[in-house]
N, C-alpha and C. Protein backbone atom coordinates (compact mmCIF):
# COMPACT_ATOMS: atom_id res chain seq x y z
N UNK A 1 -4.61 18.69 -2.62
CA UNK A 1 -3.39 18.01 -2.26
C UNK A 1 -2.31 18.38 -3.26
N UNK A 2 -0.93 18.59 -2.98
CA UNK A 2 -0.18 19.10 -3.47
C UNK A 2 0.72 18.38 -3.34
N UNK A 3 2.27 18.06 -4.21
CA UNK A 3 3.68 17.74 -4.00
C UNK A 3 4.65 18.16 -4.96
N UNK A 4 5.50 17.92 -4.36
CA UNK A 4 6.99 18.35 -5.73
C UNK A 4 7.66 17.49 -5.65
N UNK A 5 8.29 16.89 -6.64
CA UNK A 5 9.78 16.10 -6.57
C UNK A 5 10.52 16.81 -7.23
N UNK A 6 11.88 16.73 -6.61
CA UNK A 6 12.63 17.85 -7.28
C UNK A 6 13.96 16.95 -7.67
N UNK A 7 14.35 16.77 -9.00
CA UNK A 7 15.71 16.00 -9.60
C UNK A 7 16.93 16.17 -8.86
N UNK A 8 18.00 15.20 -8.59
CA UNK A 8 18.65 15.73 -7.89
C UNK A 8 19.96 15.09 -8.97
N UNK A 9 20.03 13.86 -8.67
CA UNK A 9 20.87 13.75 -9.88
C UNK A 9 20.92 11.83 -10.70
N UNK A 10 21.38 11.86 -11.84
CA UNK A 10 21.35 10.48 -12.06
C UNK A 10 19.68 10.04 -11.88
N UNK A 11 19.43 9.30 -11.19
CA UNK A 11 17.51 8.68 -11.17
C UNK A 11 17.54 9.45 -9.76
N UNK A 12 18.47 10.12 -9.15
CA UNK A 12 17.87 10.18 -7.74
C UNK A 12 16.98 11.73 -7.03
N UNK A 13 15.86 11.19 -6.62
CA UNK A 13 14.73 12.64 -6.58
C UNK A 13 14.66 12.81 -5.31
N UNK A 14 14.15 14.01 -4.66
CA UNK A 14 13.67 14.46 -3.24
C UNK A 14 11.96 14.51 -3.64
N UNK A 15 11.48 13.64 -3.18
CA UNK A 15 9.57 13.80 -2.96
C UNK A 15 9.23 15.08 -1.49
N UNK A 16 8.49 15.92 -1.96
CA UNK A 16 8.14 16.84 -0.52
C UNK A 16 6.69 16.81 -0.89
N UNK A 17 5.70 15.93 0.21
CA UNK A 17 4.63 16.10 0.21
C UNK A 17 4.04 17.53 0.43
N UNK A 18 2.89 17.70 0.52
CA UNK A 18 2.30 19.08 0.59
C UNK A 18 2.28 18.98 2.30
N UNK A 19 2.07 18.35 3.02
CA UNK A 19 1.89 18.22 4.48
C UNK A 19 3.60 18.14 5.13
N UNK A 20 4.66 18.42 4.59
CA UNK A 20 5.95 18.95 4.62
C UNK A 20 6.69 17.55 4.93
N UNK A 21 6.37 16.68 4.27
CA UNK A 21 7.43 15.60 4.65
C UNK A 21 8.20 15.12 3.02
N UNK A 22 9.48 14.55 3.74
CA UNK A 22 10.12 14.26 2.53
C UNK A 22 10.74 12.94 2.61
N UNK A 23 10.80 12.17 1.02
CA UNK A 23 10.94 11.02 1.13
C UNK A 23 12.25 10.86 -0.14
N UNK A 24 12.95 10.03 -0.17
CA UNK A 24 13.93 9.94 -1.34
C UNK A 24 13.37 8.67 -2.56
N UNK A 25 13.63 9.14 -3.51
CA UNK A 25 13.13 8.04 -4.57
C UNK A 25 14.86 7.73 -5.36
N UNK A 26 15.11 6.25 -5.78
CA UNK A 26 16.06 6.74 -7.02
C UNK A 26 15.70 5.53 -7.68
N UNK A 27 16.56 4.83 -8.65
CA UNK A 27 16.45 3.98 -9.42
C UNK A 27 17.63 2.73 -9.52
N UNK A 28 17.70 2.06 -10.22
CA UNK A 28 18.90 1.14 -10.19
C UNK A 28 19.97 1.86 -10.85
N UNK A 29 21.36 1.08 -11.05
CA UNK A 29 22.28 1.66 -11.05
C UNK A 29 22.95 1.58 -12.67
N UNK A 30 21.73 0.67 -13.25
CA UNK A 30 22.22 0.43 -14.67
C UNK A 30 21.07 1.30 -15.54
N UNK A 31 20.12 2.30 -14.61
CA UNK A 31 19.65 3.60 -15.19
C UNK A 31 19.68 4.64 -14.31
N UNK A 32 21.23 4.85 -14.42
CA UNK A 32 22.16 5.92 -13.55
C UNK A 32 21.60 5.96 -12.04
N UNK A 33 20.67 4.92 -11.26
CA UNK A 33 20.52 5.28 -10.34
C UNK A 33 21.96 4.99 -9.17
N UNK A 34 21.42 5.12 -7.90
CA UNK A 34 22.84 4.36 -6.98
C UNK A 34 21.78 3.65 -6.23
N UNK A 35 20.48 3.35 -6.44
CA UNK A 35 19.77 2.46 -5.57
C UNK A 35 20.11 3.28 -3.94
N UNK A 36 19.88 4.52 -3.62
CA UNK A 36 19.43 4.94 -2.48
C UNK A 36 18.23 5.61 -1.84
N UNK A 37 17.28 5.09 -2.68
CA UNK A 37 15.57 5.12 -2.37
C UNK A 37 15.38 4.22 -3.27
N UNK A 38 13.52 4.15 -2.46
CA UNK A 38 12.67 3.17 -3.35
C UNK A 38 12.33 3.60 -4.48
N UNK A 39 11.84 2.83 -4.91
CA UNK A 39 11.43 3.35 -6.92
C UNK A 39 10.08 3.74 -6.80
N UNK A 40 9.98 4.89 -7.84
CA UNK A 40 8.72 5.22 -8.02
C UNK A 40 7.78 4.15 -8.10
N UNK A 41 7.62 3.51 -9.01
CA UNK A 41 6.90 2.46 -8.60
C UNK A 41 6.19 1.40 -7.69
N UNK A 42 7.28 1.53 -6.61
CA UNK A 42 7.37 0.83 -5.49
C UNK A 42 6.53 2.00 -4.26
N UNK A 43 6.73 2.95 -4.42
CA UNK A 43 5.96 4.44 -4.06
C UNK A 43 4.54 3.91 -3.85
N UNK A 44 4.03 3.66 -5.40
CA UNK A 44 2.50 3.86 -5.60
C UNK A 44 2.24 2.31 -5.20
N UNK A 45 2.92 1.35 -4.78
CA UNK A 45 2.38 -0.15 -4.43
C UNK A 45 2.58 0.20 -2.71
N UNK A 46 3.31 1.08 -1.80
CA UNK A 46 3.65 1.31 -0.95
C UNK A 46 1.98 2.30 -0.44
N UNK A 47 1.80 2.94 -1.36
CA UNK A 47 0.80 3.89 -0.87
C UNK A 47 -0.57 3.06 -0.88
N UNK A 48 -0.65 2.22 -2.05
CA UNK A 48 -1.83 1.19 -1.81
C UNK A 48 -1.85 0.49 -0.30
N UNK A 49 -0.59 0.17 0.13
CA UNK A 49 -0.58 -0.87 1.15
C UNK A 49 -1.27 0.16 2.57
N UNK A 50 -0.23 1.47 2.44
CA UNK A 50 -0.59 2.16 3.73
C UNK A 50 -2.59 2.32 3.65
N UNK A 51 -2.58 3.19 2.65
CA UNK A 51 -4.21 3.42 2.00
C UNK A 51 -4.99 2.13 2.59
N UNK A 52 -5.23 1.13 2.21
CA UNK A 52 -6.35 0.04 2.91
C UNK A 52 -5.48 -0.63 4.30
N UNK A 53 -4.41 -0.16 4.67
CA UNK A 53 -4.47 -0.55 5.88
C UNK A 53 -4.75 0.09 6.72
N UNK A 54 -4.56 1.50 6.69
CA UNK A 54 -5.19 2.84 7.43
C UNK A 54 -6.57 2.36 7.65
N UNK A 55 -7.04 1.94 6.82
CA UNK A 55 -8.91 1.58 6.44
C UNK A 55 -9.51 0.78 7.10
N UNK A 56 -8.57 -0.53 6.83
CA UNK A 56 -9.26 -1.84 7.63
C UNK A 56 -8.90 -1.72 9.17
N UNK A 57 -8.03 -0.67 9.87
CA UNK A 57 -7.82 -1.11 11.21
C UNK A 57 -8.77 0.26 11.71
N UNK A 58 -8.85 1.66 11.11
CA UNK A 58 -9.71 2.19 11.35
C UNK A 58 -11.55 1.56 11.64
N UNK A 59 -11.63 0.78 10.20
CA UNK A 59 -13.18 0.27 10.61
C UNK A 59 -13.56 -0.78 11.66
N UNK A 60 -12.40 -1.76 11.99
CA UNK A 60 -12.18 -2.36 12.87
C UNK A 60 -12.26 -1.86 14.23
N UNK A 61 -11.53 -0.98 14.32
CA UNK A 61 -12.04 0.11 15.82
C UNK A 61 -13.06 0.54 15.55
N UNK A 62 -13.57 0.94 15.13
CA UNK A 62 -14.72 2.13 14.74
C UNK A 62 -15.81 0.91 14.72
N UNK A 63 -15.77 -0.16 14.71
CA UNK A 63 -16.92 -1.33 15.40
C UNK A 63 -16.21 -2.18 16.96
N UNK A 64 -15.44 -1.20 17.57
CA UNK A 64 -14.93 -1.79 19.11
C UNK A 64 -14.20 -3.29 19.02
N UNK A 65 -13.65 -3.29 17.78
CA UNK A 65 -12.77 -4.33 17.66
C UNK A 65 -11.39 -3.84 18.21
N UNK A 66 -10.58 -4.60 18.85
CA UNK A 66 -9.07 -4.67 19.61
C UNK A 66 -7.78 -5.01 18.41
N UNK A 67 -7.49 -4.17 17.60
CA UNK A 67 -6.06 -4.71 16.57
C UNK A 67 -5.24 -4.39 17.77
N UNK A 68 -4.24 -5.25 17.55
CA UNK A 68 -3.01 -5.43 17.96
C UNK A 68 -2.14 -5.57 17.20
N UNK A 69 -1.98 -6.07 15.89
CA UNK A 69 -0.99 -6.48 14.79
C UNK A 69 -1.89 -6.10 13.62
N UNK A 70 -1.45 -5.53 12.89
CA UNK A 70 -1.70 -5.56 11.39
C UNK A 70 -0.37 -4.79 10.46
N UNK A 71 -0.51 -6.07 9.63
CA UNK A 71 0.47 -5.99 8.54
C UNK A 71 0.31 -6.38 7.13
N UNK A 72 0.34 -5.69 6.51
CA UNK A 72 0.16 -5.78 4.72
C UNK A 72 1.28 -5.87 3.95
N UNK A 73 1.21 -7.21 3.05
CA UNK A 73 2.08 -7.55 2.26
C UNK A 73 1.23 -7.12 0.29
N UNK A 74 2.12 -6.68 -0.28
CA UNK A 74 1.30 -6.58 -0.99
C UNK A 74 2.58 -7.27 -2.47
N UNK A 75 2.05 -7.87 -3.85
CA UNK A 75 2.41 -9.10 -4.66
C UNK A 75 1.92 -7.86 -5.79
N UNK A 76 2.74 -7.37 -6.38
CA UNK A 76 2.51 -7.00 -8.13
C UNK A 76 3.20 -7.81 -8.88
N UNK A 77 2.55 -7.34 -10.19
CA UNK A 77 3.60 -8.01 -11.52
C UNK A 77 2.99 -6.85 -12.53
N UNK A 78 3.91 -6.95 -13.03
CA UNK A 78 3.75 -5.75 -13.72
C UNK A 78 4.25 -6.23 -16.01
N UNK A 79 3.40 -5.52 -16.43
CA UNK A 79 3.47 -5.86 -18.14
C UNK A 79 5.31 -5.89 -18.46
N UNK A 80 5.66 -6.82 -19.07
CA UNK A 80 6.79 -6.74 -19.79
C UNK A 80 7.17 -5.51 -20.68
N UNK A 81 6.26 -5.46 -21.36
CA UNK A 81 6.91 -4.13 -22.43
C UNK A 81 6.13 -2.34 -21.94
N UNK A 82 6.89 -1.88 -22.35
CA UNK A 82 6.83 -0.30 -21.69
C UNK A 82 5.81 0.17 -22.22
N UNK A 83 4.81 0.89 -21.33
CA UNK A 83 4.75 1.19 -20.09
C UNK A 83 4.50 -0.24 -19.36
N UNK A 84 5.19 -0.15 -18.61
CA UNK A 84 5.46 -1.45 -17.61
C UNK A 84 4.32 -1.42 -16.72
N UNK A 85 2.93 -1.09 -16.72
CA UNK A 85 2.25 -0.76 -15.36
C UNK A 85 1.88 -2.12 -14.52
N UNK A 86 1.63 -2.07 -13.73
CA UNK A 86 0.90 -3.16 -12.87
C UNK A 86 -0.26 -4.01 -13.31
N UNK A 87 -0.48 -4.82 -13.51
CA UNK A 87 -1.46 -5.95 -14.58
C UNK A 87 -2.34 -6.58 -13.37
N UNK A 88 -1.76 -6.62 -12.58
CA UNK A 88 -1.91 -7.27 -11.07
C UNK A 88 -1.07 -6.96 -9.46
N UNK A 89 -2.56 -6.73 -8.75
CA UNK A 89 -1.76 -6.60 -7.58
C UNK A 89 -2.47 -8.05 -6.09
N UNK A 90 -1.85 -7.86 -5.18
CA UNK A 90 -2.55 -8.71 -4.58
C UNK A 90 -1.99 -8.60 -2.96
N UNK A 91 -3.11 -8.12 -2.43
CA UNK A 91 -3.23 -7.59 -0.90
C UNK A 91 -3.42 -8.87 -0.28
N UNK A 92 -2.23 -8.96 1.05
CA UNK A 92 -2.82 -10.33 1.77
C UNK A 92 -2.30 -9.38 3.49
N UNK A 93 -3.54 -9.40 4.01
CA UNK A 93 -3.37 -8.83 4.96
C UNK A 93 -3.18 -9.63 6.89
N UNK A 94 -2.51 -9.29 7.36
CA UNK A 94 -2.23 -10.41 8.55
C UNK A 94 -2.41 -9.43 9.97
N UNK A 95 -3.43 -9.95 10.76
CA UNK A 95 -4.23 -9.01 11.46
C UNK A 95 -4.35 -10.13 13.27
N UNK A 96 -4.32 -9.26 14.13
CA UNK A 96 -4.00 -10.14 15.04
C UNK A 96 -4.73 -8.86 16.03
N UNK A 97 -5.75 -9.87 17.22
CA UNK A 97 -6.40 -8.83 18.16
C UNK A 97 -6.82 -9.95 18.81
N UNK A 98 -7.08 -9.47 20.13
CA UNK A 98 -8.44 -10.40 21.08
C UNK A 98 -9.87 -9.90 20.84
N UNK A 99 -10.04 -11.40 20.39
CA UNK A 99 -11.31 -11.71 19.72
C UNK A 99 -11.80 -11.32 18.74
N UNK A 100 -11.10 -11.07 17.87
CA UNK A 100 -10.70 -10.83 16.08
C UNK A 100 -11.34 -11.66 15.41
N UNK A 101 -12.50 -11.58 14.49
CA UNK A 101 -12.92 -12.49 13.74
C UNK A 101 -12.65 -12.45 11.90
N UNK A 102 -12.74 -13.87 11.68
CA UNK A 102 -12.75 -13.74 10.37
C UNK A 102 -14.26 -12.91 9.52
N UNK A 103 -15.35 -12.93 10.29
CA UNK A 103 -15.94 -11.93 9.50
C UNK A 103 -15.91 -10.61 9.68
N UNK A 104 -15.46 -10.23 11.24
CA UNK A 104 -15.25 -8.71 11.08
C UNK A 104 -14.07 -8.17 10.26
N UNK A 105 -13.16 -9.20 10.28
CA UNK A 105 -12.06 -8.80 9.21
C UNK A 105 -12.33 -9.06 7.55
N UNK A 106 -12.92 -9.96 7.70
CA UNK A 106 -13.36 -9.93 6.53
C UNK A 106 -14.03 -8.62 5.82
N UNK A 107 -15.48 -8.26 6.84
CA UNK A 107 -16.16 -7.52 6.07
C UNK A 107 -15.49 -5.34 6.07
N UNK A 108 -14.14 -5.77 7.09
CA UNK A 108 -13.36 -4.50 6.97
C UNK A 108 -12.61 -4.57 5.56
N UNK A 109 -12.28 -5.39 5.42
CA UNK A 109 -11.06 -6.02 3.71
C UNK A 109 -11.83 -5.30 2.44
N UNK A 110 -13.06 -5.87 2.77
CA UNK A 110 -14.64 -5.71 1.68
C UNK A 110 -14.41 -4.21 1.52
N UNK A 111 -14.75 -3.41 2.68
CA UNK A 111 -15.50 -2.35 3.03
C UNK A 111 -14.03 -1.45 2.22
N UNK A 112 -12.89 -1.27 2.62
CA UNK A 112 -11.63 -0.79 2.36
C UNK A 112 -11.53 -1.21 0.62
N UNK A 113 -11.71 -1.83 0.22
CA UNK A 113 -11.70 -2.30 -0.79
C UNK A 113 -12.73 -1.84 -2.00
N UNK A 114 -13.87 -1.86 -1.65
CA UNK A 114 -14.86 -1.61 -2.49
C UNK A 114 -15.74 -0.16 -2.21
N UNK A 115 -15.32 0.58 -1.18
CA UNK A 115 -15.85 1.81 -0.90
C UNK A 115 -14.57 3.19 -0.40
N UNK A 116 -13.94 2.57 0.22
CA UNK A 116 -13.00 3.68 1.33
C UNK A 116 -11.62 3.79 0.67
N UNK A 117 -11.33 2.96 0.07
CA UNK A 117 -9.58 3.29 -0.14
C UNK A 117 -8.98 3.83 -1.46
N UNK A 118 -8.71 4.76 -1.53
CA UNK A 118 -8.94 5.33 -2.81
C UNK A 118 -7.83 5.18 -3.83
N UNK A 119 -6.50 4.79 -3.00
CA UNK A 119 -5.71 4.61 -3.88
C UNK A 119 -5.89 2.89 -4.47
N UNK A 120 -6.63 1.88 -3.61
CA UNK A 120 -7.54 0.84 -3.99
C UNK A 120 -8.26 0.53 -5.42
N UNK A 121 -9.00 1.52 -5.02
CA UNK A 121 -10.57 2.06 -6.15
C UNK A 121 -9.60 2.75 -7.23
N UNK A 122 -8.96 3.34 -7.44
CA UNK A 122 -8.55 4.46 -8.49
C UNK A 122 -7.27 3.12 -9.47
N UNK A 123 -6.84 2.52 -8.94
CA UNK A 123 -5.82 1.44 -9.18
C UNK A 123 -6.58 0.39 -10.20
N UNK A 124 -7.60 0.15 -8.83
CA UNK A 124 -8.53 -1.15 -9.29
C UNK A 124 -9.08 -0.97 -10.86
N UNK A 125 -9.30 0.42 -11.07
CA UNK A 125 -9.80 0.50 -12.32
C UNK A 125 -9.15 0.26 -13.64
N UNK A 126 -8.02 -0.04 -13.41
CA UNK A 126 -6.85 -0.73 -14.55
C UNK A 126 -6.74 -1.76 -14.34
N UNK A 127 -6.04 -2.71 -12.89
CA UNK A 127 -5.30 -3.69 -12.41
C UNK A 127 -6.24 -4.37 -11.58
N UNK A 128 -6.32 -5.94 -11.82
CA UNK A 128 -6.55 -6.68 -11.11
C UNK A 128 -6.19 -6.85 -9.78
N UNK A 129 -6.91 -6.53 -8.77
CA UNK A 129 -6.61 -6.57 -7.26
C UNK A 129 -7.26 -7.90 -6.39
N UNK A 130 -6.46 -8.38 -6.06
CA UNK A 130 -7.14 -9.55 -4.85
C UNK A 130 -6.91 -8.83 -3.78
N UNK A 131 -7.21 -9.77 -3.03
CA UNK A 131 -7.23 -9.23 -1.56
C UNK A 131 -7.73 -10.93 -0.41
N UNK A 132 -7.20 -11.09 0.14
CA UNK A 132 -6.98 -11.79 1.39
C UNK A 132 -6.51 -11.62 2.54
N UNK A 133 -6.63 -12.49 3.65
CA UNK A 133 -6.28 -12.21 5.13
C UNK A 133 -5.66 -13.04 5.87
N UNK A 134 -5.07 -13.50 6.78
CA UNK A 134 -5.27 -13.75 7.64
C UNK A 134 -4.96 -13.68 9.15
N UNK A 135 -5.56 -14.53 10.36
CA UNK A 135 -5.68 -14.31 11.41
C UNK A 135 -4.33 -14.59 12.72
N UNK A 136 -3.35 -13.65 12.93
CA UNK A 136 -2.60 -14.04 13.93
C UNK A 136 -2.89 -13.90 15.43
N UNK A 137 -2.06 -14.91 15.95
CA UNK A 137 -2.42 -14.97 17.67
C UNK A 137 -2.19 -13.38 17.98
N UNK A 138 -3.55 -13.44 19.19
CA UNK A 138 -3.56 -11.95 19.44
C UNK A 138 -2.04 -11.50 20.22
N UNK A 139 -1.69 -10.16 20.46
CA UNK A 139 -0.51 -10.03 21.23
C UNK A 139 -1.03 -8.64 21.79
N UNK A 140 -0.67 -8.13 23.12
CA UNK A 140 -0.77 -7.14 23.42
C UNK A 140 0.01 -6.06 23.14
């Protein structure tokens, strides 16, 4: 896997994944950013969220379960003094299907969590991660 970010000016960068897509990053405006992308930071809490949600709705099908809704909110806090990293994160996931259970969702949360999600697992090994759910009315 490959990428480049390339400086453009003030905090503000061009991200080009290796699979040819591009995303804008910058910073706030009182460290020269103009606030017209998300922050790096916000990147790698963004990629956690996609990462175990890709996971849990994949294993969910992949046992003939019906998603209809799923959505991940995800809660950092991060150390006061520099390096500022993440101390804590906390996945609360909101999942909606006909006939959706709390243990099949449950044991997808588990499974994404403790085996499959790598930006999860690779995180987890610094930062405290929770993880919770819950169940919305199904919708087609």
């Amino acid at each position: 896997m490959k990428a480049r970010v390339k400086w453009v000016e003030g905090a503000l960068m061009v991200g080009e994944s290796g699979s040819g897509h591009a995303l804008v990053m910058d910073g706030p405006p009182d460290f020269g950013g103009r606030n017209l992308g998300v922050r790096p930071m916000e990147m790698l809490l963004l990629g956690l969220g996609g990462c175990t949600e890709f996971d849990v709705v994949h294993i969910l099908r992949k046992g003939r379960h019906r998603v209809t809704r799923c959505e991940v909110e995800l809660e950092a806090e991060r150390a006061d003094s520099e390096p500022k990293v993440f101390t804590r994160i906390h996945v609360h996931f909101k999942l909606g299907g006909p006939g959706l259970t709390e243990k099949a969702v449950g044991r997808a949360v588990k499974l994404s969590a403790e085996k499959y999600c790598s930006a999860s697992i690779m995180l987890g090994a610094t930062v405290e991660i929770s993880h919770d759910f819950e169940l919305l009315e199904a919708s087609d």
